[in-house]
C-alpha atoms as a PDB file:
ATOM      1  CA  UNK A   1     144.016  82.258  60.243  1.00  0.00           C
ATOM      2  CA  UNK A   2     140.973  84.072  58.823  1.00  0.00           C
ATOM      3  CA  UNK A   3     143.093  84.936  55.949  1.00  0.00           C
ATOM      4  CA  UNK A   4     143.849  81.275  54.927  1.00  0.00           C
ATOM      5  CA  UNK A   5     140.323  79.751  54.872  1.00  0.00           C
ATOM      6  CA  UNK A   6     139.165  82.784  53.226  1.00  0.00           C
ATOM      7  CA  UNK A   7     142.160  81.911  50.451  1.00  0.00           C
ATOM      8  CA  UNK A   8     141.549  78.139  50.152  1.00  0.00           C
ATOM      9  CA  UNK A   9     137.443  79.290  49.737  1.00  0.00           C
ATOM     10  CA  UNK A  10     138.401  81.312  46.889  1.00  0.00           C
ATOM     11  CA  UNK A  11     140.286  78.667  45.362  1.00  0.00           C
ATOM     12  CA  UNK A  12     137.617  76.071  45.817  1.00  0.00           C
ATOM     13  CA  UNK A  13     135.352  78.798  44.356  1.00  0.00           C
ATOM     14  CA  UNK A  14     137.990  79.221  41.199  1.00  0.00           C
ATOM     15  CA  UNK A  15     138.069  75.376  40.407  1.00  0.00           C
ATOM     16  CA  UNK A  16     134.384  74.852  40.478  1.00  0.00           C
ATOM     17  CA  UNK A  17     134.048  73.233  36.960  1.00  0.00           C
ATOM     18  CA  UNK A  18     136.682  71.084  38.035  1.00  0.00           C
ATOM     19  CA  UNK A  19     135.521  69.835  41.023  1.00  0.00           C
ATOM     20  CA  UNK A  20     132.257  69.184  40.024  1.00  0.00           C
ATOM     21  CA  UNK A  21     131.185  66.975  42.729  1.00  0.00           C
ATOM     22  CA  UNK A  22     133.041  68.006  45.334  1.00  0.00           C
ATOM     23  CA  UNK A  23     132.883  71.666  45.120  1.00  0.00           C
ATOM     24  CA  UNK A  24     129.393  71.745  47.199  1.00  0.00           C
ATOM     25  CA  UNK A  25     131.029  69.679  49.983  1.00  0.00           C
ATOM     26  CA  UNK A  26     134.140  71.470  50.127  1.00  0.00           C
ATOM     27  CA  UNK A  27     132.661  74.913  49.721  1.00  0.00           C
ATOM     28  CA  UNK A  28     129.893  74.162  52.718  1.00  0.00           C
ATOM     29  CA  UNK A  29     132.943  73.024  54.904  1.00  0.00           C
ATOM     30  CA  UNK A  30     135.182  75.864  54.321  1.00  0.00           C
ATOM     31  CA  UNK A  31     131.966  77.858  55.205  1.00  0.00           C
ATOM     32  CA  UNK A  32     130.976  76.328  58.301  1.00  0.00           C
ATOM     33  CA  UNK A  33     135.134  76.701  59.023  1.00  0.00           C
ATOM     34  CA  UNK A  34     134.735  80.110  58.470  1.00  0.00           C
ATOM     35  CA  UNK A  35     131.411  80.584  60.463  1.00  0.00           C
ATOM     36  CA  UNK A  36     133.448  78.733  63.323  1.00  0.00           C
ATOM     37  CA  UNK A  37     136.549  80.829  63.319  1.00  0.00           C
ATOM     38  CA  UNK A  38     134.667  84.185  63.377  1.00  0.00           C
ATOM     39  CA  UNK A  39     132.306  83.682  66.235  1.00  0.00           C
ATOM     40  CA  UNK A  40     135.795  82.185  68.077  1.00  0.00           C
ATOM     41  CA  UNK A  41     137.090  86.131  67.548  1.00  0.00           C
ATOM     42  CA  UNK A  42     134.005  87.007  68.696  1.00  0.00           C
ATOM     43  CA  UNK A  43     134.222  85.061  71.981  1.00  0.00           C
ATOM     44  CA  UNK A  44     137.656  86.423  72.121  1.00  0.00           C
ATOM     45  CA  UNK A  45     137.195  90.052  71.945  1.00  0.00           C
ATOM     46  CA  UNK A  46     134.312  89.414  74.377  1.00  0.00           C
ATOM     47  CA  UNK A  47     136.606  87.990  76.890  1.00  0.00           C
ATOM     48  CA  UNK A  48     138.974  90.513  76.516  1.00  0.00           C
ATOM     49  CA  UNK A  49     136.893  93.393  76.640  1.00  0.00           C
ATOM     50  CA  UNK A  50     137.800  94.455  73.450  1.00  0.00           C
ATOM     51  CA  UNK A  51     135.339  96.089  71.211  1.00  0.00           C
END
């Protein structure tokens, strides 16, 4: 799922000029997303023991 936010970031990231406005919201919510879904693989791996 990583793999997909990490794709639609760099395409936010590639269409900057045209988003103008929008690219700073976008790109801070695709970051936060992407803050959220790591420390959830985190938790994971720390419920599962795995290291």
């Amino acid at each position: 799922m990583i793999g997909a936010y990490l794709g639609i970031h760099e395409k936010i990231v590639d269409a900057k000029d045209e988003l103008k406005y929008e690219f700073y919201q976008l790109e801070h919510k695709i970051r936060h997303i992407l803050q959220d879904e790591q420390e959830h693989i985190t938790e994971l791996k720390l419920l599962f023991g795995i290291k």
